[in-house]
N, C-alpha and C. Protein backbone atom coordinates (compact mmCIF):
# COMPACT_ATOMS: atom_id res chain seq x y z
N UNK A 1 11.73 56.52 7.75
CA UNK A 1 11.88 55.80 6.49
C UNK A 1 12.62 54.46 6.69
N UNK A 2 13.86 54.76 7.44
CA UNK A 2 14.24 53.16 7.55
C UNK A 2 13.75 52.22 8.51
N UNK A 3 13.01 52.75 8.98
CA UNK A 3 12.46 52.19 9.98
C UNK A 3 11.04 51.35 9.37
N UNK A 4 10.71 51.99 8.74
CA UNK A 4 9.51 51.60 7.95
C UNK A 4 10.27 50.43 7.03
N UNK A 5 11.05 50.67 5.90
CA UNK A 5 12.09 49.58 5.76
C UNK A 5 12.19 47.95 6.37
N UNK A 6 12.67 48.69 7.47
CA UNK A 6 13.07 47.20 8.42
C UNK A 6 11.97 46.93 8.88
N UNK A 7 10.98 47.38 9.02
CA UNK A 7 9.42 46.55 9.28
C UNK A 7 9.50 45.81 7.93
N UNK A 8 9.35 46.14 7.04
CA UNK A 8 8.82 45.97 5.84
C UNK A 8 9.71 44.46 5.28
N UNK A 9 10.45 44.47 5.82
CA UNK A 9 11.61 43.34 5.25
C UNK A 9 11.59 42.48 6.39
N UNK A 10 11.41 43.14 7.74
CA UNK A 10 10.95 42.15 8.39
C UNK A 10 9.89 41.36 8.05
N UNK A 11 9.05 41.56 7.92
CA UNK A 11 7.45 41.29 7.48
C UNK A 11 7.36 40.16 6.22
N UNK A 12 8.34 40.71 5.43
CA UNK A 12 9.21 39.36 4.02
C UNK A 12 9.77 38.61 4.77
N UNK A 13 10.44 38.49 5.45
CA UNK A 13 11.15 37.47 6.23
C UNK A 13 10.09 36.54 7.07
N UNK A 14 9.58 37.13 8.08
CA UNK A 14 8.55 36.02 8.63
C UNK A 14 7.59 35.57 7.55
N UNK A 15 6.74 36.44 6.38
CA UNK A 15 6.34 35.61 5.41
C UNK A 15 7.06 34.20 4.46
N UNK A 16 8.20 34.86 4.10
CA UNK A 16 8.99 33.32 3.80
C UNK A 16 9.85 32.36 4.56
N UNK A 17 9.47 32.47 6.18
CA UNK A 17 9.51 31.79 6.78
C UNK A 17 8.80 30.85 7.02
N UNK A 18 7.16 31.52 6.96
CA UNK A 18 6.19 30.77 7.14
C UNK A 18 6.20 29.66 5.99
N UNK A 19 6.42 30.55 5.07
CA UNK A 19 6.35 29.78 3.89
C UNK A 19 7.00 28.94 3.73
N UNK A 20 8.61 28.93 4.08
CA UNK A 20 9.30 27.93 4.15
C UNK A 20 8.97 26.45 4.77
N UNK A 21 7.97 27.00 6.24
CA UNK A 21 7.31 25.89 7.56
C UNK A 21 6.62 25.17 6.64
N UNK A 22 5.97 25.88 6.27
CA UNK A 22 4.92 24.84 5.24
C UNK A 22 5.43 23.93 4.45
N UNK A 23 6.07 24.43 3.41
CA UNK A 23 6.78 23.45 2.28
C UNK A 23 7.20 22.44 3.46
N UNK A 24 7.90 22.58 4.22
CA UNK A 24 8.80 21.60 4.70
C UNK A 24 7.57 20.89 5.84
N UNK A 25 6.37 21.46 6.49
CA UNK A 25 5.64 20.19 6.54
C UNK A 25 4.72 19.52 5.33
N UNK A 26 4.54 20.12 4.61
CA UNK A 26 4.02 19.40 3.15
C UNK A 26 4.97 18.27 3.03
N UNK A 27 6.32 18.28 2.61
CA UNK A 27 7.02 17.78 2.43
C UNK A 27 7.34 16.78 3.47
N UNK A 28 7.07 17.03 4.71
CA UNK A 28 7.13 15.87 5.93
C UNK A 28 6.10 14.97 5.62
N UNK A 29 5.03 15.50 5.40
CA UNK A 29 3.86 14.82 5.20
C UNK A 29 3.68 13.97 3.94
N UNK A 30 3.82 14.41 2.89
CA UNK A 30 4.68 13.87 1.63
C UNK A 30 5.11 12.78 1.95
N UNK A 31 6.11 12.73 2.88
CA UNK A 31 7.32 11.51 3.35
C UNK A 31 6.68 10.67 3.55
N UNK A 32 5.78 10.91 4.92
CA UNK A 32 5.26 10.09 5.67
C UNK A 32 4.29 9.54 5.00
N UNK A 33 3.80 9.72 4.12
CA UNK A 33 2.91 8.85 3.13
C UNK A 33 3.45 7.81 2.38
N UNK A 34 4.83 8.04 1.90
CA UNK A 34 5.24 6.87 1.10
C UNK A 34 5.75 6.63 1.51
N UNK A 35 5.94 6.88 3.03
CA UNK A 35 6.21 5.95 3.77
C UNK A 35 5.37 4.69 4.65
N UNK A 36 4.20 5.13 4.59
CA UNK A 36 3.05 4.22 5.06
C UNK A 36 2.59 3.23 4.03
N UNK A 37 2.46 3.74 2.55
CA UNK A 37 2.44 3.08 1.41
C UNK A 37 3.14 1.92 1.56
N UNK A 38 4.67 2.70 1.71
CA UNK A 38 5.57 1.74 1.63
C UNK A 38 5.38 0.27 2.30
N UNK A 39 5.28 0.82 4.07
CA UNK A 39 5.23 -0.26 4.87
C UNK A 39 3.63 -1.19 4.83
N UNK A 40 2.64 -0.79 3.97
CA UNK A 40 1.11 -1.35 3.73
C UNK A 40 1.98 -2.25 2.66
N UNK A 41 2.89 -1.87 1.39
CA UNK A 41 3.38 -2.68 0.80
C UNK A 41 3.66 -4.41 1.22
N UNK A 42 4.24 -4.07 1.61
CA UNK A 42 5.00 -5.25 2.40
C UNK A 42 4.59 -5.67 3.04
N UNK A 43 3.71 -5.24 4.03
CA UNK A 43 2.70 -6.10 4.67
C UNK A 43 1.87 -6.74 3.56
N UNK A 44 1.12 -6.58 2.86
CA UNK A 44 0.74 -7.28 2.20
C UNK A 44 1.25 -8.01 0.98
N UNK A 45 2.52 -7.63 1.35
CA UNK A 45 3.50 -8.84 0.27
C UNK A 45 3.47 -10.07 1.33
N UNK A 46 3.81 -9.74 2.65
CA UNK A 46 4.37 -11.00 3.65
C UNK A 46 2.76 -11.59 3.65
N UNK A 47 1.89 -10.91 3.84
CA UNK A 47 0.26 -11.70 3.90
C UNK A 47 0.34 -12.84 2.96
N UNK A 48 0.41 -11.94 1.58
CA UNK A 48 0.23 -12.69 0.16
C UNK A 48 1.67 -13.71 0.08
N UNK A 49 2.94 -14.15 0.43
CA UNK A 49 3.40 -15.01 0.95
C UNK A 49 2.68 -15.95 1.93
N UNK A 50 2.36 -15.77 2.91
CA UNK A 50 2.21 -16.78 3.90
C UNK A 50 0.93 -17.10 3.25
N UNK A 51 -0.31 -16.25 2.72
CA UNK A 51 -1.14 -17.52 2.15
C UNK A 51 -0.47 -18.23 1.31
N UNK A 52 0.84 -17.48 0.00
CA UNK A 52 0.79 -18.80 -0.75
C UNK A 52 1.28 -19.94 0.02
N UNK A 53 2.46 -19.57 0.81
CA UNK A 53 3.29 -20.49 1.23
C UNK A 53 1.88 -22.02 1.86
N UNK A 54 0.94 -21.37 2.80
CA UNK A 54 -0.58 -22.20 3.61
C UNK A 54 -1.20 -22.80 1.94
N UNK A 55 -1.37 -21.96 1.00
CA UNK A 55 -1.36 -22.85 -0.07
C UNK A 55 -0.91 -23.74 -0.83
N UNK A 56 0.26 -23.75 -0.64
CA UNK A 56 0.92 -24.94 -0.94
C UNK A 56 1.33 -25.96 0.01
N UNK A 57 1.19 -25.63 1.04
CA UNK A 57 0.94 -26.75 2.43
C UNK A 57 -0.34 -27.48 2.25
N UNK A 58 -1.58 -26.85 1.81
CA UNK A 58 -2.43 -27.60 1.63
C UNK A 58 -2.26 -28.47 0.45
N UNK A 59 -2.03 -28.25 -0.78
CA UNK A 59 -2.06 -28.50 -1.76
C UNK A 59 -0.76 -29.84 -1.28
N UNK A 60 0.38 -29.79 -0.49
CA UNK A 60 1.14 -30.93 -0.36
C UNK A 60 0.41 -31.61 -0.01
N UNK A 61 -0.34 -31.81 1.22
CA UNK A 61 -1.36 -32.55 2.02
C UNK A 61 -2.09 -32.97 1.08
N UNK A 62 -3.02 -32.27 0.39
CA UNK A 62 -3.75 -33.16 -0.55
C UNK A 62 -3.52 -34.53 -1.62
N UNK A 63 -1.96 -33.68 -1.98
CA UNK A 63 -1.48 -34.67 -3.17
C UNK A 63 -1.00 -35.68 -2.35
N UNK A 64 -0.21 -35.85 -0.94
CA UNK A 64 -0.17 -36.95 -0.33
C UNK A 64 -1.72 -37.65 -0.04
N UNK A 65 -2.61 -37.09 0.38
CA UNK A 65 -3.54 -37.71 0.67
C UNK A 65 -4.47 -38.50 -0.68
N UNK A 66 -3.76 -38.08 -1.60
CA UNK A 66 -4.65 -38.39 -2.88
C UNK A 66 -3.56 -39.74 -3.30
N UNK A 67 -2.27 -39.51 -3.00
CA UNK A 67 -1.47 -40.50 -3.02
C UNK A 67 -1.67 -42.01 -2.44
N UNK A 68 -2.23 -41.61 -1.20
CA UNK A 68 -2.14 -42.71 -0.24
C UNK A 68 -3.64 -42.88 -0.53
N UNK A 69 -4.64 -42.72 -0.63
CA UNK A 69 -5.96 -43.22 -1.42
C UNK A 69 -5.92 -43.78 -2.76
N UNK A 70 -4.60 -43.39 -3.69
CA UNK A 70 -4.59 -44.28 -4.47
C UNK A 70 -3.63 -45.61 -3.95
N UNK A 71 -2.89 -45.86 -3.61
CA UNK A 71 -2.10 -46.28 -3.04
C UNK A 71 -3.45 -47.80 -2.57
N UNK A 72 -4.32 -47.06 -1.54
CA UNK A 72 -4.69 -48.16 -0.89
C UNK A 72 -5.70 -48.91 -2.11
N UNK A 73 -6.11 -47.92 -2.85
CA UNK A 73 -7.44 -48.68 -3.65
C UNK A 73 -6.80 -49.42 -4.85
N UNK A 74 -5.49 -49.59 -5.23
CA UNK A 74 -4.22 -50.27 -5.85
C UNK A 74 -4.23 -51.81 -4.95
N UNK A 75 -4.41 -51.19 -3.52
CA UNK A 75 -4.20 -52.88 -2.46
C UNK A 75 -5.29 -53.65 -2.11
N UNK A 76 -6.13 -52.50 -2.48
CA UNK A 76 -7.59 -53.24 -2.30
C UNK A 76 -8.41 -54.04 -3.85
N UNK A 77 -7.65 -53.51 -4.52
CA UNK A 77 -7.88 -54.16 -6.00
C UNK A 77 -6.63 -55.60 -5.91
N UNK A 78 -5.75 -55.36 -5.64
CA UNK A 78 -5.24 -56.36 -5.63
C UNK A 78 -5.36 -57.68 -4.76
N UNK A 79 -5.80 -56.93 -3.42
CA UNK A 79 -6.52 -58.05 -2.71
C UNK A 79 -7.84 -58.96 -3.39
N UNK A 80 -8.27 -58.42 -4.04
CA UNK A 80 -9.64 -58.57 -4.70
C UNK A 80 -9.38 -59.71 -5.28
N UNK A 81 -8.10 -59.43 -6.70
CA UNK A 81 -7.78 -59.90 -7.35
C UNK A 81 -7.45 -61.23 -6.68
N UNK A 82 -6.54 -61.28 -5.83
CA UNK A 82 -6.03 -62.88 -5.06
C UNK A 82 -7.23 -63.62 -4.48
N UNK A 83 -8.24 -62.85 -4.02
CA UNK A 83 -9.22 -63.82 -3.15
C UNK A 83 -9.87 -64.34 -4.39
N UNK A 84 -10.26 -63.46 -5.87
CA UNK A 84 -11.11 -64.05 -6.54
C UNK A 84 -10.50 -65.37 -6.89
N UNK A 85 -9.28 -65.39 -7.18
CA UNK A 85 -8.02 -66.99 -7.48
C UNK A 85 -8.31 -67.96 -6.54
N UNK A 86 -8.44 -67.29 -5.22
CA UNK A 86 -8.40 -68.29 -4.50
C UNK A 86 -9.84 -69.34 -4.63
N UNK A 87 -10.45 -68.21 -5.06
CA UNK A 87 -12.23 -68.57 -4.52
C UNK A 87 -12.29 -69.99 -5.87
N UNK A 88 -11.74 -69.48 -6.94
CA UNK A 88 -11.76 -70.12 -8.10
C UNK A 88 -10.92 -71.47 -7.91
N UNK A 89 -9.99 -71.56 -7.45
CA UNK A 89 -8.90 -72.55 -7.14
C UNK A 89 -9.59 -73.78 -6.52
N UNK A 90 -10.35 -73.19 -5.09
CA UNK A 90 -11.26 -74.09 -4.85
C UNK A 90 -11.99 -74.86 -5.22
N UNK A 91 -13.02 -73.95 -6.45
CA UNK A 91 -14.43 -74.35 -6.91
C UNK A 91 -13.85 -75.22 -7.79
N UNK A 92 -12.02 -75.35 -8.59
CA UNK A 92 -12.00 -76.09 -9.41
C UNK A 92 -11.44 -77.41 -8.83
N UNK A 93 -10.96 -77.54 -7.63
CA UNK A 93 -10.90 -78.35 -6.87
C UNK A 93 -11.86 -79.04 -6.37
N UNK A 94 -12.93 -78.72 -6.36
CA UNK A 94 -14.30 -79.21 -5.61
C UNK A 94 -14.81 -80.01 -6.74
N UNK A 95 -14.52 -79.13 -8.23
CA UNK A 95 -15.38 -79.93 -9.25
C UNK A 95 -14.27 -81.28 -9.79
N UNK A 96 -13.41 -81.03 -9.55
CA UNK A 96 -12.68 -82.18 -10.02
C UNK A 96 -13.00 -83.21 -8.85
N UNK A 97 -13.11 -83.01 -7.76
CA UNK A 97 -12.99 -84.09 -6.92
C UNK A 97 -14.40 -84.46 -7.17
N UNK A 98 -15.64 -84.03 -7.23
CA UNK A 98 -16.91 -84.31 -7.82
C UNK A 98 -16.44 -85.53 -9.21
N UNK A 99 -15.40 -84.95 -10.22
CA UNK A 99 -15.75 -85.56 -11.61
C UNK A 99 -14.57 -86.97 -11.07
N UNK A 100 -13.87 -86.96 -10.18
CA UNK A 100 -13.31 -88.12 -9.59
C UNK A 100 -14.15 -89.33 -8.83
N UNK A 101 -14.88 -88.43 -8.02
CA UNK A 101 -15.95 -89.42 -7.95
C UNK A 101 -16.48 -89.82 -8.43
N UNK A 102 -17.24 -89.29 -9.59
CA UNK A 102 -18.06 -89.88 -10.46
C UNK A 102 -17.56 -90.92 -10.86
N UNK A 103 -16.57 -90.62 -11.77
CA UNK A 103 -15.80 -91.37 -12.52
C UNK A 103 -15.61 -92.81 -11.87
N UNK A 104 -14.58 -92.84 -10.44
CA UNK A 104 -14.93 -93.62 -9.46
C UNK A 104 -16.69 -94.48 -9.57
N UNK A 105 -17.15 -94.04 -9.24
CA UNK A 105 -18.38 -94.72 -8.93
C UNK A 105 -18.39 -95.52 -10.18
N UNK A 106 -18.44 -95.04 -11.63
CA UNK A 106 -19.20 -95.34 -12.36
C UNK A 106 -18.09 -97.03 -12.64
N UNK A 107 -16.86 -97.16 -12.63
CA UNK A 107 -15.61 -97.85 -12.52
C UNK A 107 -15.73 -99.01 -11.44
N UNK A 108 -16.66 -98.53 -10.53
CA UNK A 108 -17.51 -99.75 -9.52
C UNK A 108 -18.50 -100.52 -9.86
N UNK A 109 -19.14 -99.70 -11.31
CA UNK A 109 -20.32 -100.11 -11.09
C UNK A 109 -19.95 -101.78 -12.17
């Protein structure tokens, strides 16, 4: 009888032992998931950083480059502007010295 007993309670014992193994690799396993979660987290936080950060590197580059294209077409308008003066400065120089001559000539005649 007691012998049968101590089988018998033995037999509970390695059952909630087993049982215990389990929970506690469930529970390892459990871990180790939010723990992989975890670290997929953050990796794709640092991803989603460094593109923005490459996005806004580009986006500086551009606005300088959009800068300095306005910049030049500001110098190239303004150049424009001086040669057309100049071009004009001339032509009114040319016609006066034309209406000097005339004038001249006609003062000879």
């Amino acid at each position: 009888m007691k012998k049968k007993e101590r089988k018998k309670k033995r037999k509970i014992q390695k059952k909630k032992k087993k049982k215990n193994i389990k929970k506690k690799k469930k529970k390892k396993r459990k871990k180790m998931k939010k723990e992989r979660k975890k670290k997929r987290k953050i990796k794709k936080k640092k991803k989603k950083r460094k593109k923005m950060k490459e996005r806004k590197k580009k986006r500086k580059i551009k606005k300088k480059k959009k800068k300095k294209r306005k910049k030049m077409k500001k110098e190239r308008k303004i150049m424009k502007k001086k040669e057309r003066k100049k071009k004009r400065k001339i032509k009114k120089k040319k016609k006066k010295k034309k209406w000097c001559n005339a004038t001249e000539r006609e003062i000879q005649r």
